[in-house]
N, C-alpha and C. Protein backbone atom coordinates (compact mmCIF):
# COMPACT_ATOMS: atom_id res chain seq x y z
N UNK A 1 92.87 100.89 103.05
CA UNK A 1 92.77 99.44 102.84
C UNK A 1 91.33 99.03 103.04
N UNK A 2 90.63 98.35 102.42
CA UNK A 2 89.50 97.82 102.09
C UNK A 2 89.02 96.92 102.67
N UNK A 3 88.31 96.08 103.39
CA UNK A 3 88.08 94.56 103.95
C UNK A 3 87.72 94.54 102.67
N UNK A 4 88.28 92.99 102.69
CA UNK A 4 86.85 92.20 101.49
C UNK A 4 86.01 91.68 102.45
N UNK A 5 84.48 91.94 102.12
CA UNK A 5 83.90 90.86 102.77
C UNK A 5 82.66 90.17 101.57
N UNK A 6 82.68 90.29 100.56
CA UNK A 6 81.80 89.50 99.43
C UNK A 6 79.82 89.65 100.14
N UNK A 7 80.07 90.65 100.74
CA UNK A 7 78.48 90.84 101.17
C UNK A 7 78.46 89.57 102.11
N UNK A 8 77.72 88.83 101.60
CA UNK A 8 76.79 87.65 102.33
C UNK A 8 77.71 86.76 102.08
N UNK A 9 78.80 86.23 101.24
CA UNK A 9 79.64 85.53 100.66
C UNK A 9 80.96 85.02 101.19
N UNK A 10 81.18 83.65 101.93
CA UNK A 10 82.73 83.16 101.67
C UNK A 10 83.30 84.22 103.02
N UNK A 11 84.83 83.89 103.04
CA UNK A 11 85.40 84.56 104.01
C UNK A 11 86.59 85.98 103.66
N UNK A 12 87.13 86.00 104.07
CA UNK A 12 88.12 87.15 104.35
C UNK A 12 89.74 87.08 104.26
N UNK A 13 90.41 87.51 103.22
CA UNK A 13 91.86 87.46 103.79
C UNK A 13 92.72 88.49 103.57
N UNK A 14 93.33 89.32 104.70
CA UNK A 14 94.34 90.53 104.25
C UNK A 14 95.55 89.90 104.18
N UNK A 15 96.06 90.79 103.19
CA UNK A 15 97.84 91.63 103.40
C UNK A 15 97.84 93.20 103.00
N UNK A 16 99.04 93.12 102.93
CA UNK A 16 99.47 94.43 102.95
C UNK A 16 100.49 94.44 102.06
N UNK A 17 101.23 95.64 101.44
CA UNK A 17 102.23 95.48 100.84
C UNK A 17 103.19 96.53 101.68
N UNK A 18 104.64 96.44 101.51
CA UNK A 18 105.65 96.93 102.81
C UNK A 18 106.47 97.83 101.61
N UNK A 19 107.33 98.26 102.21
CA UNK A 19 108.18 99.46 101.18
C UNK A 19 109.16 99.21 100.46
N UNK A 20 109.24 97.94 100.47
CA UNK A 20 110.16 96.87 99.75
C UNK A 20 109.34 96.41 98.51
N UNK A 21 107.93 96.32 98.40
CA UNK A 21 107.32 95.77 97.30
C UNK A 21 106.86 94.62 97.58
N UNK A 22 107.25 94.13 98.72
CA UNK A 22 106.61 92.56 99.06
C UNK A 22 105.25 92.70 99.89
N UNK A 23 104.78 91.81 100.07
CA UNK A 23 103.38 91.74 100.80
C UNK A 23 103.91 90.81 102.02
N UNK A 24 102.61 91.49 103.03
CA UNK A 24 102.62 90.33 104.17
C UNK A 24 101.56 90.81 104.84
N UNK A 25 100.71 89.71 105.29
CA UNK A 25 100.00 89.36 106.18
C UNK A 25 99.44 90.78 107.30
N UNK A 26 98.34 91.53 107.31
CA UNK A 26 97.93 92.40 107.55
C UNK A 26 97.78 91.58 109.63
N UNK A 27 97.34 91.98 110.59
CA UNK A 27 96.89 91.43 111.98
C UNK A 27 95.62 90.54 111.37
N UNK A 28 95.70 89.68 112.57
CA UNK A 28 94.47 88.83 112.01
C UNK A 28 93.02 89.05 112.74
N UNK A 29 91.57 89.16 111.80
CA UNK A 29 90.52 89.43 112.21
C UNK A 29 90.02 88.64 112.91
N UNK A 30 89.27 88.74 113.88
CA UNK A 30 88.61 88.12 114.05
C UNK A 30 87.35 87.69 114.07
N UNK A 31 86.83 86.44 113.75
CA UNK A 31 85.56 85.89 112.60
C UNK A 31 84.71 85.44 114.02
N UNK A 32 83.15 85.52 114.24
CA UNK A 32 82.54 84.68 114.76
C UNK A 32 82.08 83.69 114.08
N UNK A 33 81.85 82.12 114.67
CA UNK A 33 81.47 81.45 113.80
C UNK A 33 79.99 81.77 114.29
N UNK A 34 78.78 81.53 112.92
CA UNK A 34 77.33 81.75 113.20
C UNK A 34 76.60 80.43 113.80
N UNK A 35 75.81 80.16 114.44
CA UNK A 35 75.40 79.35 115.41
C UNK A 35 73.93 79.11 114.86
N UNK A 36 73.66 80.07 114.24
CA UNK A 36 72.30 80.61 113.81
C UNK A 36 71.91 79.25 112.59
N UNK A 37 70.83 78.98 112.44
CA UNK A 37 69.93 78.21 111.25
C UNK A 37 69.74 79.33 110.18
N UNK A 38 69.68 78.51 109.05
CA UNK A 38 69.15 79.56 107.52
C UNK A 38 67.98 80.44 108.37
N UNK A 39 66.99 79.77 108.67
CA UNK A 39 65.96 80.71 109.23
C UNK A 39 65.59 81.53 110.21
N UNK A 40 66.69 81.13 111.06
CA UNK A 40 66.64 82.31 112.31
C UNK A 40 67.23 83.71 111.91
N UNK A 41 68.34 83.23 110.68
CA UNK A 41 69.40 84.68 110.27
C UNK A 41 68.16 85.01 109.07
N UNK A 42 67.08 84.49 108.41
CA UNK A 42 66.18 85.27 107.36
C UNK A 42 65.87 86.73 108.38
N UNK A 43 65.51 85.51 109.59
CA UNK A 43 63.98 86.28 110.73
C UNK A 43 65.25 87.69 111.05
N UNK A 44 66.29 87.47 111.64
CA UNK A 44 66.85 88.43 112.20
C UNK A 44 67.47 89.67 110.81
N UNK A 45 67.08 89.06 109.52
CA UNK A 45 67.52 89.95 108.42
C UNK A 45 66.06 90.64 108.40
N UNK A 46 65.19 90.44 108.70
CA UNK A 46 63.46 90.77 108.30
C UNK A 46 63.39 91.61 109.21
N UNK A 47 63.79 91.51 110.75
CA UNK A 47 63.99 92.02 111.72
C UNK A 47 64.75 93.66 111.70
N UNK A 48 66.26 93.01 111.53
CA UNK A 48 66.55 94.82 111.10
C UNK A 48 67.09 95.48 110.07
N UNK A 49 66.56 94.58 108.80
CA UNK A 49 66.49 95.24 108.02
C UNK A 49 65.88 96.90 107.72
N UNK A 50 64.52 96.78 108.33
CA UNK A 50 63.29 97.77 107.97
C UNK A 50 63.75 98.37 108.87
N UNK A 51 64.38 98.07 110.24
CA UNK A 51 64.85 98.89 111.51
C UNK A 51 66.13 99.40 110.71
N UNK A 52 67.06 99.37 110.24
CA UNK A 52 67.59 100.30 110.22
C UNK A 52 67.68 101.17 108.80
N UNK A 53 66.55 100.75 107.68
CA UNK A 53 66.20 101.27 107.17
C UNK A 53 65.50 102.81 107.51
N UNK A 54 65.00 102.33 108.89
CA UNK A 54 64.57 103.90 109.39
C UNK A 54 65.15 104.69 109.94
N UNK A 55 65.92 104.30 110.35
CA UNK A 55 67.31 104.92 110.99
C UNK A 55 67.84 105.70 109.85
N UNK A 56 68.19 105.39 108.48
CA UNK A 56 68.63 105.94 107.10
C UNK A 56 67.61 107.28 106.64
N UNK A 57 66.41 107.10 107.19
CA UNK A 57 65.11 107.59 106.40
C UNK A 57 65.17 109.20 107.57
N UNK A 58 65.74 108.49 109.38
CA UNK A 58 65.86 109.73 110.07
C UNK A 58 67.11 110.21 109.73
N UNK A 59 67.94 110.14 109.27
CA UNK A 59 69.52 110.57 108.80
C UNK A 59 68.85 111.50 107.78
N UNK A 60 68.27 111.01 107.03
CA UNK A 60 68.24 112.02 105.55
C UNK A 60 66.96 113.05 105.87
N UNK A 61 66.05 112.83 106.98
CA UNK A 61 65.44 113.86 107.40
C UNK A 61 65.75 114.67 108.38
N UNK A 62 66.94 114.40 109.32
CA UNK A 62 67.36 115.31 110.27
C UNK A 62 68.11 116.76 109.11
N UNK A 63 68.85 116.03 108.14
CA UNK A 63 69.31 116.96 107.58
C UNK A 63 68.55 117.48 106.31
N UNK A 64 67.62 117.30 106.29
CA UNK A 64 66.92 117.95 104.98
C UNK A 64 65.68 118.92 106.00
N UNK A 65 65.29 118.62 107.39
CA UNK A 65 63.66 119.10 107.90
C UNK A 65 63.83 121.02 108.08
N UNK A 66 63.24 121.42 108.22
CA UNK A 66 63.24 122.53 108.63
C UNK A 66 61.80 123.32 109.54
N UNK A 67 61.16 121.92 109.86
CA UNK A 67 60.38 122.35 111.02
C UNK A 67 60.94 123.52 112.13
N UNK A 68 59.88 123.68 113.24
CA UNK A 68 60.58 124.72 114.16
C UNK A 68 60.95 124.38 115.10
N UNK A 69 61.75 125.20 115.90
CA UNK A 69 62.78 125.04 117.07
C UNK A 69 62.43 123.87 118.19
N UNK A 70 61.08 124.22 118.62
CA UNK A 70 60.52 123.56 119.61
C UNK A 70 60.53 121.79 118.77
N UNK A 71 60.15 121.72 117.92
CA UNK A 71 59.87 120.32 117.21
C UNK A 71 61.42 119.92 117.73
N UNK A 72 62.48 120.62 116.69
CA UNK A 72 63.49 119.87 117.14
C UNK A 72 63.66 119.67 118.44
N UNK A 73 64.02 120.21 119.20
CA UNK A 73 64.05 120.21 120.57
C UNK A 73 63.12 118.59 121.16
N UNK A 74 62.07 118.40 121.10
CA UNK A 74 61.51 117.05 121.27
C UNK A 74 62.17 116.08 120.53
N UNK A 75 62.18 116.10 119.51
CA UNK A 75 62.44 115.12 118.33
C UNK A 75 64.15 114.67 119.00
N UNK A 76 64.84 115.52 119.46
CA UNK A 76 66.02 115.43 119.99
C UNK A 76 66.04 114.29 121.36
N UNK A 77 65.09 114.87 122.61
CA UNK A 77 64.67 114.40 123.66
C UNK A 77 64.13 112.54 123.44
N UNK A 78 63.50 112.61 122.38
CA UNK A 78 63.12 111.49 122.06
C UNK A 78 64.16 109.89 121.22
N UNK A 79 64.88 110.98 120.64
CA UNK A 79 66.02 110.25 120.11
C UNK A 79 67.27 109.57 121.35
N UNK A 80 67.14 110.85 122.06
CA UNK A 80 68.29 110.11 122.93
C UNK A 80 67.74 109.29 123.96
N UNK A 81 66.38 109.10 124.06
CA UNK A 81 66.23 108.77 124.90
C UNK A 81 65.54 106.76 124.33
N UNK A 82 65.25 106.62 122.96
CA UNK A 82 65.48 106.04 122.25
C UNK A 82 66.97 105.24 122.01
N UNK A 83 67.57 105.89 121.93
CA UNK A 83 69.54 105.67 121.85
C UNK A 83 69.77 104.91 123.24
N UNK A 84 68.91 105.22 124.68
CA UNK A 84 69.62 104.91 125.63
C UNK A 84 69.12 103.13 125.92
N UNK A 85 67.56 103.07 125.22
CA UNK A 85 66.89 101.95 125.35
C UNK A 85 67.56 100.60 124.58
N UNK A 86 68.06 101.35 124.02
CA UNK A 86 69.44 100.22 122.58
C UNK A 86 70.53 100.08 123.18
N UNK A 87 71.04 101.18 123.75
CA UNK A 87 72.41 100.44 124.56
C UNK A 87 72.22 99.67 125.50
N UNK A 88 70.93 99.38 126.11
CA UNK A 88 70.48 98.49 126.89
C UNK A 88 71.42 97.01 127.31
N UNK A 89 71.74 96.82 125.80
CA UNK A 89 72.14 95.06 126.03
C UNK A 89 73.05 95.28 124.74
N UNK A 90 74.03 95.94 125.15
CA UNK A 90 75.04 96.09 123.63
C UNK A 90 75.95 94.93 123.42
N UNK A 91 76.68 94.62 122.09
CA UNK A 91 77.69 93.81 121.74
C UNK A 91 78.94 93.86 122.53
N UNK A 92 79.70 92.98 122.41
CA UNK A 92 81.05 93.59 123.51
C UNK A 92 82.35 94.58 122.46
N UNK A 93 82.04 93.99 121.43
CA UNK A 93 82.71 94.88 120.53
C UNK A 93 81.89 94.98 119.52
N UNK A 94 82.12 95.86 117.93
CA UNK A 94 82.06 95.71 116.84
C UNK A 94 81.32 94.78 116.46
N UNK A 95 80.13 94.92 115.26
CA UNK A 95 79.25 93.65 114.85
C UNK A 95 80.61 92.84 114.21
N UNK A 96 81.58 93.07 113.20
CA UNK A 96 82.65 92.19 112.88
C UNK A 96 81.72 90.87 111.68
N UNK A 97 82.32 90.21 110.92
CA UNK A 97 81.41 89.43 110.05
C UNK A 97 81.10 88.03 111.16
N UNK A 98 79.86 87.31 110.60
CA UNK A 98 79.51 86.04 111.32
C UNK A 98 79.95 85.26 110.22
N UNK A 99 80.60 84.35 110.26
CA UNK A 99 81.12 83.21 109.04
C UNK A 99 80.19 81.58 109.35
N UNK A 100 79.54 81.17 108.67
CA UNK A 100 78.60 80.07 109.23
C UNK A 100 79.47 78.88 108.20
N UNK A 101 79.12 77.52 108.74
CA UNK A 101 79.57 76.23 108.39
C UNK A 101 79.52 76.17 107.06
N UNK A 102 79.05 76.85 106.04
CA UNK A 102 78.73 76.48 105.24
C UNK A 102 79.94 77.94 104.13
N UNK A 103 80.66 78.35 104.86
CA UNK A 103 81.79 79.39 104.59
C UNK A 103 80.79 80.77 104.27
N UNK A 104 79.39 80.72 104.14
CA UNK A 104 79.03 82.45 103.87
C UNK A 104 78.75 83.11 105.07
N UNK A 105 78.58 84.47 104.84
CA UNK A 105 78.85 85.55 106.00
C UNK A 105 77.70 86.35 105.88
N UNK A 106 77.75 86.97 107.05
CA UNK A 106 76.89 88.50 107.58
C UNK A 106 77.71 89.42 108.12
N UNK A 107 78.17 90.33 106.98
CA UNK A 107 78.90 91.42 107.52
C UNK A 107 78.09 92.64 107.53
N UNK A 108 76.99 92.56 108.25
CA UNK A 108 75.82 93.59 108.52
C UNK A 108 76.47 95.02 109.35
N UNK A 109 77.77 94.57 109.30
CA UNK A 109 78.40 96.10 110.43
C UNK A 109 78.95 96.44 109.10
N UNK A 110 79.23 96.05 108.37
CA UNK A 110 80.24 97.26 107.05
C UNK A 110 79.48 98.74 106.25
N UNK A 111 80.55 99.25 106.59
CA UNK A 111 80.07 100.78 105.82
C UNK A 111 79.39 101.08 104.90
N UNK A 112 79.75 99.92 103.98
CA UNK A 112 78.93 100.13 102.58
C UNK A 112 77.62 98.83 102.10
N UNK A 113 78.21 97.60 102.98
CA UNK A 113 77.03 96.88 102.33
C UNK A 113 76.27 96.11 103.99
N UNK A 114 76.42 96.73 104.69
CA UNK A 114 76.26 96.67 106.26
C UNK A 114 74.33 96.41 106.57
N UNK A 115 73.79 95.36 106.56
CA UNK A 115 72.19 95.55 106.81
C UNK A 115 72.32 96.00 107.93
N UNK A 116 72.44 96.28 109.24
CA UNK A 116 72.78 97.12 110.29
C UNK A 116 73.34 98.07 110.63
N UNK A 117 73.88 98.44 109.48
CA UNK A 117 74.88 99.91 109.63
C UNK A 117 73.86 100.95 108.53
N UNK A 118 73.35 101.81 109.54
CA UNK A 118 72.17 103.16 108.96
C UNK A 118 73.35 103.90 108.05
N UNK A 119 74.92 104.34 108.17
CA UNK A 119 75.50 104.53 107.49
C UNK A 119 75.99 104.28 106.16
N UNK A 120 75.90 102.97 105.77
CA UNK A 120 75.95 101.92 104.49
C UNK A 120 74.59 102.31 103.66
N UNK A 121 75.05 102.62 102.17
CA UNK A 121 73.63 102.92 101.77
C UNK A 121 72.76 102.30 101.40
N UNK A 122 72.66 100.91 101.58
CA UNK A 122 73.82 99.44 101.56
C UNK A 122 73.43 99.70 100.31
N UNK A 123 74.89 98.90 99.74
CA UNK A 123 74.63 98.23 97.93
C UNK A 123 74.69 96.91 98.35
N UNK A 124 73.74 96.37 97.05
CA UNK A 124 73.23 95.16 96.94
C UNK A 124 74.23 94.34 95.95
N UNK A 125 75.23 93.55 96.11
CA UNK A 125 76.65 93.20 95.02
C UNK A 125 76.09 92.02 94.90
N UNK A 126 75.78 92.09 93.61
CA UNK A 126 75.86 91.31 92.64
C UNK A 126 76.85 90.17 91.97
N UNK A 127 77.32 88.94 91.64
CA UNK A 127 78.64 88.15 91.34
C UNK A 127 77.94 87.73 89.85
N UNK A 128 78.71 88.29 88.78
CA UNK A 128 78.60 88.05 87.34
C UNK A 128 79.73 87.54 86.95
N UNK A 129 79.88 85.84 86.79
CA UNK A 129 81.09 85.28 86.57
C UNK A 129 82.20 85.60 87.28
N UNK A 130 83.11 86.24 86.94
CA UNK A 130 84.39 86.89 88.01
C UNK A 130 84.55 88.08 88.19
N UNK A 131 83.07 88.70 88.31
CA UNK A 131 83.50 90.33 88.74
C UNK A 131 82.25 90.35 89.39
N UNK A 132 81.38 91.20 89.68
CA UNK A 132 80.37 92.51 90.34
C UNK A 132 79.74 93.07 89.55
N UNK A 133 78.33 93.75 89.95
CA UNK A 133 78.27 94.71 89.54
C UNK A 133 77.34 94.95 90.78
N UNK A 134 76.78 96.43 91.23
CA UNK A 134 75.72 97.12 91.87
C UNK A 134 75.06 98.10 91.39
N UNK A 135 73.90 98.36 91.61
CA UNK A 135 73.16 99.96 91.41
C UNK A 135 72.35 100.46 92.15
N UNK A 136 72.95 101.50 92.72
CA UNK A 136 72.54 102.53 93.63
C UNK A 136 72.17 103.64 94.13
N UNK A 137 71.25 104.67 94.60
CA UNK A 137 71.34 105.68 94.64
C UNK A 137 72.04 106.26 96.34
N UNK A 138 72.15 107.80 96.03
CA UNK A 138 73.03 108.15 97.36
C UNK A 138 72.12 109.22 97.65
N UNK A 139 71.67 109.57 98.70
CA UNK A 139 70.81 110.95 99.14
C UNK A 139 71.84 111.90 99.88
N UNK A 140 71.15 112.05 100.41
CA UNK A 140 71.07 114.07 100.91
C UNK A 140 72.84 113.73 101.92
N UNK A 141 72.67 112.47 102.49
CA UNK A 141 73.71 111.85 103.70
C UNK A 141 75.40 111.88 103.41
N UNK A 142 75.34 111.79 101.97
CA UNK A 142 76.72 111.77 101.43
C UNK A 142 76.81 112.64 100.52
N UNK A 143 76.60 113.94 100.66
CA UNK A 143 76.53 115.35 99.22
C UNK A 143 77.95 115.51 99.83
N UNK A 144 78.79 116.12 98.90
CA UNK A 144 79.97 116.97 99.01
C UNK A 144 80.20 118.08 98.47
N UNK A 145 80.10 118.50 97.08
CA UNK A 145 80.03 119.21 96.57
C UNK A 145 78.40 119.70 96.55
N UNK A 146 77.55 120.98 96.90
CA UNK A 146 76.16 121.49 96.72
C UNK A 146 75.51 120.51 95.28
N UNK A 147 74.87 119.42 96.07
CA UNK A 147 73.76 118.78 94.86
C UNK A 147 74.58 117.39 94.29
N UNK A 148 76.03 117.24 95.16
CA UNK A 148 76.67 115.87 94.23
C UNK A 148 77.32 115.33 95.58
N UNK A 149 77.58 113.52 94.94
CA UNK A 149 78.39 112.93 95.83
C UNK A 149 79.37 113.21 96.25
N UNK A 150 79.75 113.23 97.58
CA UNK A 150 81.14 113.20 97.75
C UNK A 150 82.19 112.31 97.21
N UNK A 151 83.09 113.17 97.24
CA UNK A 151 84.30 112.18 96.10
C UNK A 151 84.65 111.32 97.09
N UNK A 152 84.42 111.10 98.19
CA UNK A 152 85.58 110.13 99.17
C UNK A 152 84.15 109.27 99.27
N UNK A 153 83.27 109.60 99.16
CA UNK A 153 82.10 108.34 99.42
C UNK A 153 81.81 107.22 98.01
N UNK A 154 82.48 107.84 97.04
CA UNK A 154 82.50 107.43 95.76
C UNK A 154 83.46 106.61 95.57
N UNK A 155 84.87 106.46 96.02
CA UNK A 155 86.18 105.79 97.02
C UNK A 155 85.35 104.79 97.35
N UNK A 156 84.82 105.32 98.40
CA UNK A 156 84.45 104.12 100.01
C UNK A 156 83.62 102.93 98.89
N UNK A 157 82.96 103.27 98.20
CA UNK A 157 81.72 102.12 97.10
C UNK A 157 83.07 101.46 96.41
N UNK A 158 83.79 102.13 95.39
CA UNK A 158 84.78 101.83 94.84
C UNK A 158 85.68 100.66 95.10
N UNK A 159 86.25 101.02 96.41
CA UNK A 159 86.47 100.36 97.29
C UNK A 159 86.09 98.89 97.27
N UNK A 160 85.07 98.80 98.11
CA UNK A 160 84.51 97.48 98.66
C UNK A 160 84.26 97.03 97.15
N UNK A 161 83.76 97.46 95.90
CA UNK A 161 83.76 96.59 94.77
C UNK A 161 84.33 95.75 94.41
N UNK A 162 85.86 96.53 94.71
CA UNK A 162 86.96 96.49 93.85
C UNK A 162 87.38 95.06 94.91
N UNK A 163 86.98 94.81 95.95
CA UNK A 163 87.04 93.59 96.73
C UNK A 163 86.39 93.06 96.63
N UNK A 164 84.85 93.23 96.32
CA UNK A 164 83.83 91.64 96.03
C UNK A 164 84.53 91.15 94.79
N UNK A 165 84.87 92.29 93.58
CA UNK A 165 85.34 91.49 92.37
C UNK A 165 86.56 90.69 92.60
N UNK A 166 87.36 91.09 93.47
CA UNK A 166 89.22 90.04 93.72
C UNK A 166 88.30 88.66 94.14
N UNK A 167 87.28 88.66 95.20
CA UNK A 167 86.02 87.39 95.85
C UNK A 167 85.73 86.56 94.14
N UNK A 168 85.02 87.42 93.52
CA UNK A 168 84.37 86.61 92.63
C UNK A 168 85.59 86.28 91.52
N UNK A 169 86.46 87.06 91.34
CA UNK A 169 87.44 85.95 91.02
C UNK A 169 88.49 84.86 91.14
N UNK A 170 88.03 84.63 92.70
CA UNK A 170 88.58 83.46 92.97
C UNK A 170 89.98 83.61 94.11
N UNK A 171 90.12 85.24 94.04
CA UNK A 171 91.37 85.58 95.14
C UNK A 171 90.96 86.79 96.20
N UNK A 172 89.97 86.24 96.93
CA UNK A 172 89.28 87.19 97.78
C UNK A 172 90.53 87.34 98.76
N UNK A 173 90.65 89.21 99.01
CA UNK A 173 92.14 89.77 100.13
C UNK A 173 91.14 91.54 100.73
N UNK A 174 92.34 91.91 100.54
CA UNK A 174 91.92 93.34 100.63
C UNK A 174 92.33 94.29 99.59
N UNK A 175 91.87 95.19 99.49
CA UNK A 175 92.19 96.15 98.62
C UNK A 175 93.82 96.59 98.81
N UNK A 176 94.42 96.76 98.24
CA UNK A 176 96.01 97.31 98.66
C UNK A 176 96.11 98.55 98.87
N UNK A 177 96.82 98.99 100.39
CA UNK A 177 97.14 100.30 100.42
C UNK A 177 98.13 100.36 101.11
N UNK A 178 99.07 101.55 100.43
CA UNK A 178 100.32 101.87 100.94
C UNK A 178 100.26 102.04 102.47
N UNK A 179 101.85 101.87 102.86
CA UNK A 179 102.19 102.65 103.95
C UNK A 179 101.44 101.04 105.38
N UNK A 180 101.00 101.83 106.24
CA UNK A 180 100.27 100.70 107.97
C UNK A 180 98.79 100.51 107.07
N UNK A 181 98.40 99.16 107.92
CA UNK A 181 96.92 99.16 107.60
C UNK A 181 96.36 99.86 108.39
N UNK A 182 95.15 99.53 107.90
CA UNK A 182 93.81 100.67 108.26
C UNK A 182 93.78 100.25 110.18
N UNK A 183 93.37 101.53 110.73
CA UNK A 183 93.82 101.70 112.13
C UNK A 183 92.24 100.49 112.84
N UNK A 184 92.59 100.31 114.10
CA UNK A 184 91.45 99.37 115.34
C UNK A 184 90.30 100.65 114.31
N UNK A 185 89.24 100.14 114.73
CA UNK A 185 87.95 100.69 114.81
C UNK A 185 88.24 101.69 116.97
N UNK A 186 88.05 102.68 116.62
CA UNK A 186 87.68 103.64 117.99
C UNK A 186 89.57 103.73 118.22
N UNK A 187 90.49 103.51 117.87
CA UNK A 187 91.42 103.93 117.43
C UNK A 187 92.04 105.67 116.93
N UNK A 188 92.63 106.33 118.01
CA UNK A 188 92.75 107.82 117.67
C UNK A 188 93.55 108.10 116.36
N UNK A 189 93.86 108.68 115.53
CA UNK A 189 94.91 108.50 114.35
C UNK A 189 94.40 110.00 114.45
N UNK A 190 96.08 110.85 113.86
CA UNK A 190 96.32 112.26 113.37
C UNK A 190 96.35 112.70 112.26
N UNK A 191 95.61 113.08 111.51
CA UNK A 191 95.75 113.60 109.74
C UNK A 191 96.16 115.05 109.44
N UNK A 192 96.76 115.06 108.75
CA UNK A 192 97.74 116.62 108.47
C UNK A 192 97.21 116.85 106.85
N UNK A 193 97.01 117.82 106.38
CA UNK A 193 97.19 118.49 105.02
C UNK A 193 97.55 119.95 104.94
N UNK A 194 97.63 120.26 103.70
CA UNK A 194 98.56 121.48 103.67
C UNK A 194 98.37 121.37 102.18
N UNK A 195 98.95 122.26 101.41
CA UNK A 195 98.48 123.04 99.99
C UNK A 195 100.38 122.88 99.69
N UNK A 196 100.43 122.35 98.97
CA UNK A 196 101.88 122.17 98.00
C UNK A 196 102.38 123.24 96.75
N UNK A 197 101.54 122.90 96.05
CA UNK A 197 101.45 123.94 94.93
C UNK A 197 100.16 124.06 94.06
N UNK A 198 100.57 125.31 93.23
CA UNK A 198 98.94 125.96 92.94
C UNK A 198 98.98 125.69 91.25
N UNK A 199 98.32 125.48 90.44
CA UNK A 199 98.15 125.33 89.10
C UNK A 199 96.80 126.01 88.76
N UNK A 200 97.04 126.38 87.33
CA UNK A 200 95.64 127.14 86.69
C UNK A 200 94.14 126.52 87.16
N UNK A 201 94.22 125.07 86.74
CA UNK A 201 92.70 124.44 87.43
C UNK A 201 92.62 123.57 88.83
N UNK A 202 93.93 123.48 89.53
CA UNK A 202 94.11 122.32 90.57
C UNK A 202 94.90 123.04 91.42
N UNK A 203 94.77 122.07 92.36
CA UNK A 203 95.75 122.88 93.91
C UNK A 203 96.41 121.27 94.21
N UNK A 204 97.58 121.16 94.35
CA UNK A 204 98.54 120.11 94.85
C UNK A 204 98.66 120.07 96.51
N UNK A 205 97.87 119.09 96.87
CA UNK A 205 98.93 118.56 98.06
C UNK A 205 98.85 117.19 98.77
N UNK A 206 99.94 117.57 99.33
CA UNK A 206 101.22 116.40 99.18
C UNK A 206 100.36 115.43 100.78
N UNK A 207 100.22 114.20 100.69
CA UNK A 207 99.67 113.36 101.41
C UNK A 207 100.85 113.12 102.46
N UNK A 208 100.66 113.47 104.08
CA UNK A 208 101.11 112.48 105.04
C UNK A 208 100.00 112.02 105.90
């Protein structure tokens, strides 16, 4: 299941659909309202933007460097010790979206279009009449196959699109997915797979 959150845009509403075919009402999120002026949220976008732009830039060089042992070894020492100066004064939970008076948002914690999340590669979504569009590249951070995207990171973009476009046409929800919604954030959950059956170009198996 997908949040919508329309990037910078408007608010949020889930359901779910149940095994009957009907929908209902997913738990409800919870929104901060923003307190912030147009210009304090520019300054704090100017702010960590470029910060966690570098954070993205050390992601795709931890796993591409091949300096020597000793380097890493510092470079390590320095990071965590970096990491410990940030937890300094942490959030009490989750960044979660800020919704300001004026109904638009900062969902700077989301996976994919997150200005604070080094994970997000962020895409930049675009609203063309009643749909979307973005363009993006993906580095070294999300390969799956030797030299290509991963198929589930290709999902995760998919995804959140497929929710700015329900936004820009006028019925912003969540993406629909079978079965419970998507689990708390830090939430333990158990995943099982197994191989079903075998075919000439594909291997089957069966989702619990």
């Amino acid at each position: 299941m997908g949040h919508f959150t329309n990037s910078d845009r408007g608010t949020a509403i889930g359901f779910r659909r149940s095994k009957t075919g009907t929908c209902s009402r997913v738990r409800v999120v919870d929104y901060r309202m923003d307190e912030l002026s147009r210009e304090e949220a520019e300054a704090e976008r100017d702010l960590y933007g470029p910060f966690t732009e570098s954070l993205r830039g050390l992601v795709d060089a931890a796993i591409r460097t091949t300096v020597p042992a000793d380097e890493i070894r510092r470079a390590h020492a320095e990071i965590e010790a970096i990491t410990e100066r940030l937890r300094a004064a942490p959030m009490r939970t989750t960044y979660g979206v800020d919704l300001r008076t004026d109904g638009r948002g900062r969902a700077w914690g989301n996976a994919v279009v997150g200005l604070r999340n080094a994970i997000a590669p962020p895409l930049t979504v675009v609203q063309e009449g009643r749909g979307v569009r973005s363009s993006f590249s993906l580095g070294a951070a999300y390969e799956g196959p030797p030299g290509s995207v991963h198929g589930g990171v290709l999902a995760l973009v998919l995804d959140q699109l497929l929710g700015e476009a329900a936004g820009a046409g006028g019925k912003p929800g969540m993406t629909d997915s079978p079965g419970e919604p998507a689990p708390v954030l830090g939430e333990r959950r158990d995943l099982n797979a197994s191989v079903g059956r075998f075919r000439p170009r594909s291997t089957a198996t069966p989702n619990r």
